[in-house]
C-alpha atoms as a PDB file:
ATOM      1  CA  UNK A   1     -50.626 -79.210  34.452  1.00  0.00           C
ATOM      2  CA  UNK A   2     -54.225 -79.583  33.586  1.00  0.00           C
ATOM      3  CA  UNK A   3     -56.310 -77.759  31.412  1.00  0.00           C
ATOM      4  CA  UNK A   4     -57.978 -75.809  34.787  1.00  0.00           C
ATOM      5  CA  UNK A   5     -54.556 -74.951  36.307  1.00  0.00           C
ATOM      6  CA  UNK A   6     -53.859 -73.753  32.859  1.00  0.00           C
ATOM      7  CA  UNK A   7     -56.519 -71.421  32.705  1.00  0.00           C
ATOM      8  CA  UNK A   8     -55.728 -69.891  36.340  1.00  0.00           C
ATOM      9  CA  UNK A   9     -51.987 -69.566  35.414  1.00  0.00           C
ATOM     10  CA  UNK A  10     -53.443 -67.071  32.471  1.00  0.00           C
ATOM     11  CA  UNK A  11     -55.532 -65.567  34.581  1.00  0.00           C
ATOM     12  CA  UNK A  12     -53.085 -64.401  37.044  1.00  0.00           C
ATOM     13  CA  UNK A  13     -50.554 -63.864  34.223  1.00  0.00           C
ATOM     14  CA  UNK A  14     -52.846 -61.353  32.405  1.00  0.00           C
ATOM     15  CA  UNK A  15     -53.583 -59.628  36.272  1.00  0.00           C
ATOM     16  CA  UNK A  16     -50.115 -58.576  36.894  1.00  0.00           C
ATOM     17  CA  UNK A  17     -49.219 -57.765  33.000  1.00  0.00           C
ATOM     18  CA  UNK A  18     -52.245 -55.286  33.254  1.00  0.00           C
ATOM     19  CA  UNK A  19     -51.129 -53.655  35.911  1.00  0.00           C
ATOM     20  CA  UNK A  20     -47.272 -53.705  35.504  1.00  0.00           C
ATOM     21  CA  UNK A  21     -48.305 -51.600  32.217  1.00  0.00           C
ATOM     22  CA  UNK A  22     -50.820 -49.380  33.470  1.00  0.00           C
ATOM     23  CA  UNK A  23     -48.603 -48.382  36.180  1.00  0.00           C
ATOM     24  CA  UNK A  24     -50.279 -50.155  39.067  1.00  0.00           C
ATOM     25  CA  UNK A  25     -47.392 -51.522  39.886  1.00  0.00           C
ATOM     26  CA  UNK A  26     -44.436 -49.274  39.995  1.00  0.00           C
ATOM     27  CA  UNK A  27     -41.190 -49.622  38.228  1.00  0.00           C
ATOM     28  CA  UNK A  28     -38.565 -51.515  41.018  1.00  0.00           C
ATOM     29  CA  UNK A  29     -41.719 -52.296  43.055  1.00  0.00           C
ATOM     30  CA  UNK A  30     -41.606 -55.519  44.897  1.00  0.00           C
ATOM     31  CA  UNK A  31     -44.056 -58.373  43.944  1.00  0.00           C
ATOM     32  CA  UNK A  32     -46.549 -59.510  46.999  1.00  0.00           C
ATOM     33  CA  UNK A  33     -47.417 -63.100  45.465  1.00  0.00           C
ATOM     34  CA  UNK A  34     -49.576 -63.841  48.683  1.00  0.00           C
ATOM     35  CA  UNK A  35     -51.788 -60.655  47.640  1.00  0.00           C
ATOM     36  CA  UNK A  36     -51.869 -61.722  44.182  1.00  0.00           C
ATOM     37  CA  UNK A  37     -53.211 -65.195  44.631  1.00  0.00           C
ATOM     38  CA  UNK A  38     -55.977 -63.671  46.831  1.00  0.00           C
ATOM     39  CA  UNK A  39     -56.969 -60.827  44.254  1.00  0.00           C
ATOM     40  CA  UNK A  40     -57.270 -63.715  41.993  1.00  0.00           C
ATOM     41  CA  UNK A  41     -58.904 -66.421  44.364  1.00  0.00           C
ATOM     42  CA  UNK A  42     -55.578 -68.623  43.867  1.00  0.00           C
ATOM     43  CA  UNK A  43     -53.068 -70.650  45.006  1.00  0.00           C
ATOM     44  CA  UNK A  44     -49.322 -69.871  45.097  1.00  0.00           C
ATOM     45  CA  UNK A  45     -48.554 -72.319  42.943  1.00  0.00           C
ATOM     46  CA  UNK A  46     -50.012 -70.864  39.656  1.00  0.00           C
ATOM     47  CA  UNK A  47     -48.658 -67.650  40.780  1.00  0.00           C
ATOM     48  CA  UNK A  48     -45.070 -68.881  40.811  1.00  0.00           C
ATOM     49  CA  UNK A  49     -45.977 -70.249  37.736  1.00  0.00           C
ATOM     50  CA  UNK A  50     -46.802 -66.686  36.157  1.00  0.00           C
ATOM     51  CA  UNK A  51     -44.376 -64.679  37.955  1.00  0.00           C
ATOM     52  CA  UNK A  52     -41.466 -67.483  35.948  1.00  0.00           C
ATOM     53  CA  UNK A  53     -43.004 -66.696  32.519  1.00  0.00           C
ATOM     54  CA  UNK A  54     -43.197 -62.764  32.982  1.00  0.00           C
ATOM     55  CA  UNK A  55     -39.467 -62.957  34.098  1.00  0.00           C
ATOM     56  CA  UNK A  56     -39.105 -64.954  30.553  1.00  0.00           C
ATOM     57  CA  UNK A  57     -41.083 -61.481  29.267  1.00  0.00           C
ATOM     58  CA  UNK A  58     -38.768 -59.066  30.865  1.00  0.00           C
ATOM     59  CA  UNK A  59     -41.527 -57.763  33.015  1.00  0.00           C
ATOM     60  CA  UNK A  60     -40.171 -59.181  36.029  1.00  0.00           C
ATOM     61  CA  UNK A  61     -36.886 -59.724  37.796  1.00  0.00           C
ATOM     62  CA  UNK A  62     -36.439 -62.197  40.350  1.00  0.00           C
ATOM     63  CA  UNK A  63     -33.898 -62.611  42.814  1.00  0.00           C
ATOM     64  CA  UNK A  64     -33.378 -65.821  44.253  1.00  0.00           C
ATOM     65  CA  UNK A  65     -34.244 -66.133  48.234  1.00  0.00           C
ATOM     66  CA  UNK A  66     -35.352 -62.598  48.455  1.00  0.00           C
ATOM     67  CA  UNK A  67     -38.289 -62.329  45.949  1.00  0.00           C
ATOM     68  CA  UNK A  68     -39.619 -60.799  42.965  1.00  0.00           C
ATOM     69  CA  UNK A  69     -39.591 -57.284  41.647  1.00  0.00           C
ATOM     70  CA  UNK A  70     -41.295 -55.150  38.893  1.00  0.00           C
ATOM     71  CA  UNK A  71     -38.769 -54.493  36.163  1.00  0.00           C
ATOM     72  CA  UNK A  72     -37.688 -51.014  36.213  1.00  0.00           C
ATOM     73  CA  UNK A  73     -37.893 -48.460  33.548  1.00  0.00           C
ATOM     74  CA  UNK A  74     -34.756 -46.511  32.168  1.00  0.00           C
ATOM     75  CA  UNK A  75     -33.887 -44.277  29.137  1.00  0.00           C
ATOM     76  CA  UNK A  76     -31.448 -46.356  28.257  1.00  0.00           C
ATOM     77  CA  UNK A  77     -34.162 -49.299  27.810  1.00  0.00           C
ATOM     78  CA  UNK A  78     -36.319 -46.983  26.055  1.00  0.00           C
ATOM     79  CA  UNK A  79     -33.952 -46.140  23.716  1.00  0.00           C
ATOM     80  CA  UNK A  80     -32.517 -50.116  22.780  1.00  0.00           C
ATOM     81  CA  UNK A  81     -35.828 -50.908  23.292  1.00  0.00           C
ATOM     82  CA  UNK A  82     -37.283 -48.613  20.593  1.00  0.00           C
ATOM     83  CA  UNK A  83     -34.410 -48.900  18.132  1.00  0.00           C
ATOM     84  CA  UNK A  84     -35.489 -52.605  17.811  1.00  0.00           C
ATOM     85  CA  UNK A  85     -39.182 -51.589  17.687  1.00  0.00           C
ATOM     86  CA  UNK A  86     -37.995 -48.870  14.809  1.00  0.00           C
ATOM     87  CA  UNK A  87     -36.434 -51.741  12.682  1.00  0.00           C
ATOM     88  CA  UNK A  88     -38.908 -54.514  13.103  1.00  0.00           C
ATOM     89  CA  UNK A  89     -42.496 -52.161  13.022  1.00  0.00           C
ATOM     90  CA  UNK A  90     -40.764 -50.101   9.979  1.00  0.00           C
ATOM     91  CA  UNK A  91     -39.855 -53.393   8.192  1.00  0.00           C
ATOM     92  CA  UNK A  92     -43.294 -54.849   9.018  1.00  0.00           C
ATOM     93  CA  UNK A  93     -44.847 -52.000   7.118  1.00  0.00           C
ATOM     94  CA  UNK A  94     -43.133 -52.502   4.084  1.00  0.00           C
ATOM     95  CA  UNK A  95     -44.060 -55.914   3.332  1.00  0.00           C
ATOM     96  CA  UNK A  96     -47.778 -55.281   4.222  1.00  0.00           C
ATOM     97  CA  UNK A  97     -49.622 -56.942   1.656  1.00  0.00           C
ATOM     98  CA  UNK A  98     -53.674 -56.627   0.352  1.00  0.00           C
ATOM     99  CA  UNK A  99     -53.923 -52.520   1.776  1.00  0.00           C
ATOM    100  CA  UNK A 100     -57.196 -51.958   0.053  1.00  0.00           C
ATOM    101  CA  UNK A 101     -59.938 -49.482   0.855  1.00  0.00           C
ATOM    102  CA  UNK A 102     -61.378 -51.137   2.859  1.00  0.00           C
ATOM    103  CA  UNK A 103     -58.421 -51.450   5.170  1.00  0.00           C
ATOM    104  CA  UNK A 104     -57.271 -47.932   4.954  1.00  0.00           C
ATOM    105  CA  UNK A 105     -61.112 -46.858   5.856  1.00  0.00           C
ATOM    106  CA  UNK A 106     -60.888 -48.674   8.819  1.00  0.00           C
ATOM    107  CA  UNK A 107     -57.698 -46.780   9.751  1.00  0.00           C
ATOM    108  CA  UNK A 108     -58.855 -43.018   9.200  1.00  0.00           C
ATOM    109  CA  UNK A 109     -61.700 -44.836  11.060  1.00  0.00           C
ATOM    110  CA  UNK A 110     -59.632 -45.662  14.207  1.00  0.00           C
ATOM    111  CA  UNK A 111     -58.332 -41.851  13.062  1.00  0.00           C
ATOM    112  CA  UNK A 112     -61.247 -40.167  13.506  1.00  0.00           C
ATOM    113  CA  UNK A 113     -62.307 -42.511  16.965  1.00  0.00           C
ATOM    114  CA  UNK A 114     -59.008 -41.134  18.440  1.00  0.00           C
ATOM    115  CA  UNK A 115     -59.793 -37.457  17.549  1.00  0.00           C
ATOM    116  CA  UNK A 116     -62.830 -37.638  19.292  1.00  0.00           C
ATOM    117  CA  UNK A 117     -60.966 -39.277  22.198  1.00  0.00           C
ATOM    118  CA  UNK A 118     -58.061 -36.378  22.344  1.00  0.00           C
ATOM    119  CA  UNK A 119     -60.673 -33.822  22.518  1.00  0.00           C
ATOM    120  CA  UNK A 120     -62.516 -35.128  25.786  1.00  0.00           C
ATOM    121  CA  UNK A 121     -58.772 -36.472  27.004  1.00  0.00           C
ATOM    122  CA  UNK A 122     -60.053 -40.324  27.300  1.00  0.00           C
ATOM    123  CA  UNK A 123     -56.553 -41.538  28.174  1.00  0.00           C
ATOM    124  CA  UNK A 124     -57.650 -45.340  28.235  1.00  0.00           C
ATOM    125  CA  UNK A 125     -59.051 -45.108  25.030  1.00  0.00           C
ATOM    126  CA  UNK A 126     -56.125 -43.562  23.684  1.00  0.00           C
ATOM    127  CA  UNK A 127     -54.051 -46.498  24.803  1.00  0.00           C
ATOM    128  CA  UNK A 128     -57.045 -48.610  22.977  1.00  0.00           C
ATOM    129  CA  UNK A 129     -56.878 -46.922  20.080  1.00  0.00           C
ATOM    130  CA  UNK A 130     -52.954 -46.541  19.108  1.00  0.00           C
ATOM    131  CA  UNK A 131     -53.352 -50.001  19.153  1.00  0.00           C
ATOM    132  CA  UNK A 132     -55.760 -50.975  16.961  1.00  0.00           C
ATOM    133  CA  UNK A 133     -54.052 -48.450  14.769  1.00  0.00           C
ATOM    134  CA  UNK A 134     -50.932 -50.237  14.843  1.00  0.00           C
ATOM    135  CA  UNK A 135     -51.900 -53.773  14.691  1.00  0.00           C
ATOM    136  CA  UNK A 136     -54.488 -53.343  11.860  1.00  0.00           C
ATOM    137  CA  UNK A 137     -51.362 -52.247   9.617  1.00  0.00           C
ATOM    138  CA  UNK A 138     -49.087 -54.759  11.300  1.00  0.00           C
ATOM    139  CA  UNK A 139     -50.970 -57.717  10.711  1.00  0.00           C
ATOM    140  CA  UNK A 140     -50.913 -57.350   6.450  1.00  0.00           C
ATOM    141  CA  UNK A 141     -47.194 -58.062   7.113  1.00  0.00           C
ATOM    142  CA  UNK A 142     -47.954 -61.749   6.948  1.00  0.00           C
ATOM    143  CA  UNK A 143     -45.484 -63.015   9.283  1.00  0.00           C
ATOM    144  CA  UNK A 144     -46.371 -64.866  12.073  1.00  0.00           C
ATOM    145  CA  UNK A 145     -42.951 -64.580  13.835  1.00  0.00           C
ATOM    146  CA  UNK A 146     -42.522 -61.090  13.544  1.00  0.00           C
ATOM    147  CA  UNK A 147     -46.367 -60.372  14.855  1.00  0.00           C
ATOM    148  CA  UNK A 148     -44.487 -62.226  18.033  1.00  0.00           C
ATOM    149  CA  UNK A 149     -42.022 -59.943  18.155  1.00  0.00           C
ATOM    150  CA  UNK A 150     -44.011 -57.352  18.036  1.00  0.00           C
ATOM    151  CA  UNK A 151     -46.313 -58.351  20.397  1.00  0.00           C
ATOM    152  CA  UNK A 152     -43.224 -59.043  23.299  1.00  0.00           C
ATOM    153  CA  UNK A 153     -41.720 -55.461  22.631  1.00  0.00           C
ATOM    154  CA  UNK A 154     -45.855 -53.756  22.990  1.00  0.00           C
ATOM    155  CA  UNK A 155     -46.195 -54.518  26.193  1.00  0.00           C
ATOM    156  CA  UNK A 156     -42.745 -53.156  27.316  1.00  0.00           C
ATOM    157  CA  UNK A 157     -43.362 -50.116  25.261  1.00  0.00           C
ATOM    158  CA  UNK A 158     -47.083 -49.508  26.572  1.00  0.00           C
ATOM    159  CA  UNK A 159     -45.368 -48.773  29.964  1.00  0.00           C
ATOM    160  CA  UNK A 160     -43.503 -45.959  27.907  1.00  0.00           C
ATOM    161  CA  UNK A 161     -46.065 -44.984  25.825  1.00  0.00           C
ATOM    162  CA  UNK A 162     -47.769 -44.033  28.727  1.00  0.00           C
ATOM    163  CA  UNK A 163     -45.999 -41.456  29.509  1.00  0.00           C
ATOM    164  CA  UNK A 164     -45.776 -40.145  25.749  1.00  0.00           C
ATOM    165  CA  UNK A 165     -49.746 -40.133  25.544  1.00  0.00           C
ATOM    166  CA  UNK A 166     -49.878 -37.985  29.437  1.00  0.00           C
ATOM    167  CA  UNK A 167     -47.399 -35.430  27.618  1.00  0.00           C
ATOM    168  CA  UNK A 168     -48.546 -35.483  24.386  1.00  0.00           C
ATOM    169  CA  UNK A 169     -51.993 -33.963  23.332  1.00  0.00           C
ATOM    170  CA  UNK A 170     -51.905 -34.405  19.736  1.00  0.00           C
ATOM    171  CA  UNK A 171     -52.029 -38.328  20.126  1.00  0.00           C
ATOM    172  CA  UNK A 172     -49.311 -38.199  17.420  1.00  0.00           C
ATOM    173  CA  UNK A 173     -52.430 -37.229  14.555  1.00  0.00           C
ATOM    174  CA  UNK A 174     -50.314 -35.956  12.334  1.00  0.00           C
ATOM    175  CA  UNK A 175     -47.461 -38.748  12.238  1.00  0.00           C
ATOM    176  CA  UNK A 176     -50.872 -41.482  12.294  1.00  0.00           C
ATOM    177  CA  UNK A 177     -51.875 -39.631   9.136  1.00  0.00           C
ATOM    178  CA  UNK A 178     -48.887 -39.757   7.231  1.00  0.00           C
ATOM    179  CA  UNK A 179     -48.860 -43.428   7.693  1.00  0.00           C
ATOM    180  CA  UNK A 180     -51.883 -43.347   5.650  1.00  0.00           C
ATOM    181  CA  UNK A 181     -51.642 -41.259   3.347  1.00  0.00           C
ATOM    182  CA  UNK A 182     -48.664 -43.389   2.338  1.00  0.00           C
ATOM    183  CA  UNK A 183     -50.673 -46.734   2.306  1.00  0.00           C
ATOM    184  CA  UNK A 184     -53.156 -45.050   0.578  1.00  0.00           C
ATOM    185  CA  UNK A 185     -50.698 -44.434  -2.418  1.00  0.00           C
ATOM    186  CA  UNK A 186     -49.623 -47.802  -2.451  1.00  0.00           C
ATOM    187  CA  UNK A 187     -46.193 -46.222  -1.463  1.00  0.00           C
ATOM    188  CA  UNK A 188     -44.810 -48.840   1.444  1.00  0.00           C
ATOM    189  CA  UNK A 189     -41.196 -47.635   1.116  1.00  0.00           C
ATOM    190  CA  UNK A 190     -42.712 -43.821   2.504  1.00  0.00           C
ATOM    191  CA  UNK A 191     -45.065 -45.841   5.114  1.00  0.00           C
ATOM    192  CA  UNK A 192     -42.042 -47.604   6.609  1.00  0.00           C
ATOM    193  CA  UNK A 193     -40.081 -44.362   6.510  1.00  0.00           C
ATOM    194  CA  UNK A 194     -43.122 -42.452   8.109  1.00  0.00           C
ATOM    195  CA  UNK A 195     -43.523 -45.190  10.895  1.00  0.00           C
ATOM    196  CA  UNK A 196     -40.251 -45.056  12.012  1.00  0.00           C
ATOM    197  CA  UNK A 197     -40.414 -41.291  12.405  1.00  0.00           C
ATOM    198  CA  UNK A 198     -43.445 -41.531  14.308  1.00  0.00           C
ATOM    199  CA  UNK A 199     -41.729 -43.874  16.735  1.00  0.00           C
ATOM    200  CA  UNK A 200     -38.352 -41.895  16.547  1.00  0.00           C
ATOM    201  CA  UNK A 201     -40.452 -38.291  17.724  1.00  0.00           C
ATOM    202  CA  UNK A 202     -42.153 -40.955  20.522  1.00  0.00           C
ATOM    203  CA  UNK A 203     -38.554 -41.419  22.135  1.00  0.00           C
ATOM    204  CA  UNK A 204     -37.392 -37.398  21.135  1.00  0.00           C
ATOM    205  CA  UNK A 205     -40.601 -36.611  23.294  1.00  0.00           C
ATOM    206  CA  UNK A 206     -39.595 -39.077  25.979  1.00  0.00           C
ATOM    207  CA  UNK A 207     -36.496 -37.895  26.540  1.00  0.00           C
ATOM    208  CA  UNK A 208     -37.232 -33.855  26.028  1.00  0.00           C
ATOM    209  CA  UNK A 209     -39.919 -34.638  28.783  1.00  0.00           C
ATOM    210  CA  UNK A 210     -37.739 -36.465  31.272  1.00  0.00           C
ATOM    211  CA  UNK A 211     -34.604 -34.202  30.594  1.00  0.00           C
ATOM    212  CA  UNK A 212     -33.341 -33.875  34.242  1.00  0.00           C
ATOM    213  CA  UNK A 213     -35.134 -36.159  35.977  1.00  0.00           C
ATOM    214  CA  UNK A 214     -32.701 -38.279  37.792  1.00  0.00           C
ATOM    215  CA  UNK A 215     -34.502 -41.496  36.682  1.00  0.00           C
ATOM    216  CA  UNK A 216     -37.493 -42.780  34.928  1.00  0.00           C
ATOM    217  CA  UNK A 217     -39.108 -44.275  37.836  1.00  0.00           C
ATOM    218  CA  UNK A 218     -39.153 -40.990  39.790  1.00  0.00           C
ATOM    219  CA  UNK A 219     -41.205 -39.506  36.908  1.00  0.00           C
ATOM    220  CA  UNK A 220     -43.171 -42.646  36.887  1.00  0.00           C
ATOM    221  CA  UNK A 221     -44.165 -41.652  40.238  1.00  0.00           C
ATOM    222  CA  UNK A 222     -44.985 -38.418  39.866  1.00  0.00           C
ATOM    223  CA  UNK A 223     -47.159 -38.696  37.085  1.00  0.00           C
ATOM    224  CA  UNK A 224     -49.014 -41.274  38.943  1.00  0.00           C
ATOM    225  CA  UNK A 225     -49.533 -38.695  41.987  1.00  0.00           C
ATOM    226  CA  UNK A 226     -50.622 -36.432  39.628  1.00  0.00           C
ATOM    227  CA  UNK A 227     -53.147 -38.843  38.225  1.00  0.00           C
ATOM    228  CA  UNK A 228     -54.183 -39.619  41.777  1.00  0.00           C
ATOM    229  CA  UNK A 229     -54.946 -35.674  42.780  1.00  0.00           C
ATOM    230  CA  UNK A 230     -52.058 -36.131  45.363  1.00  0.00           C
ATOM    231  CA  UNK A 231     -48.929 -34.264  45.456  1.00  0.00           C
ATOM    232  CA  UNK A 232     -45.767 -35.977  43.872  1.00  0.00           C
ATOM    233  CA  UNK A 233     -43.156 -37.366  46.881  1.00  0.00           C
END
């Protein structure tokens, strides 16, 4: 493969990860690669090509002869997959190294940017934001493998964390700040312990929100109609 089909493979890659995590495409929803090689003026071939390394993500599932289908959401993958993201993002905190002022100004920074978002309810830079948040702590953990790992599980959880930011208003402020706080008195023991609460009340909020829905995806779908102005069914 040369360096051009390369580039188009990435491009059509980072097309349908965008909009298997916004929600564009629904949970169980069946891939159209035809319509995705003409949204991104391409072939087949380098969709194939994509649609085989988002199966490799999870994102995907395909079924030979018949096609390929959006992986579905569940509360049972939101809790296995969180209780991996608890252990690795908690343990990632701990060893952060070099936490000077400058970096924890640049987190009450992202802080302050995402108070200003909750208040005019800028979902998209919500999204943005937790991020940033995230990553600018994760990345002092110095380990290349585990920013990987990290990186796999975000995308899987940003289809969750959707729904946590549409229910909850507080953007999780408070949990944010006791992150910190904690990094801010060199204590990386309380940080860890404070991140893994903060993901911990993300799943408690999950579930208390979804508690008798028959399955995720139907809530997926409503909240989408909601989003669109047009009733839920």
């Amino acid at each position: 493969m040369n360096d051009n089909e390369d580039s188009t493979v990435e491009k059509v890659i980072a097309y349908i990860r965008k909009r298997i995590i916004n929600g564009d495409f629904l949970p169980g929803s069946k891939i159209e690669p035809k319509k995705i090689a003409d949204a991104c003026k391409s072939s087949l071939i380098p969709v194939r090509e994509a649609l085989r390394v988002l199966q490799t993500d999870g994102l995907v599932t395909v079924f030979h002869y018949k096609g390929t289908w959006v992986a579905r959401m569940s509360l049972a993958d939101l809790r296995d997959l969180y209780s991996v993201r608890i252990q690795l993002e908690s343990e990632s905190v701990r060893m952060a190294q070099d936490v000077g002022s400058m970096v924890i100004a640049k987190l009450r920074d992202v802080l302050h940017r995402t108070e200003l978002a909750t208040k005019v309810q800028n979902k998209e830079s919500l999204f943005r934001l937790n991020k940033e948040f995230h990553y600018e702590i994760y990345q002092h953990c110095r380990s290349p493998w585990r920013l990987r790992l990290i990186d796999t599980l975000w995308d899987h959880a940003e289809r969750y964390q959707r729904l946590s930011i549409y229910y909850r208003d507080d953007a999780a402020a408070a949990e944010h700040l006791a992150i910190v706080d904690a990094l801010e008195r060199g204590d990386l023991d309380a940080a860890g312990r404070a991140m893994a609460q903060h993901l911990e009340s993300t799943v408690d909020l999950l579930e208390d929100s979804l508690e008798g829905a028959t399955c995720l995806d139907d809530e997926w779908e409503q909240m989408q109609a909601s989003r669109a102005g047009r009733p839920p069914g």
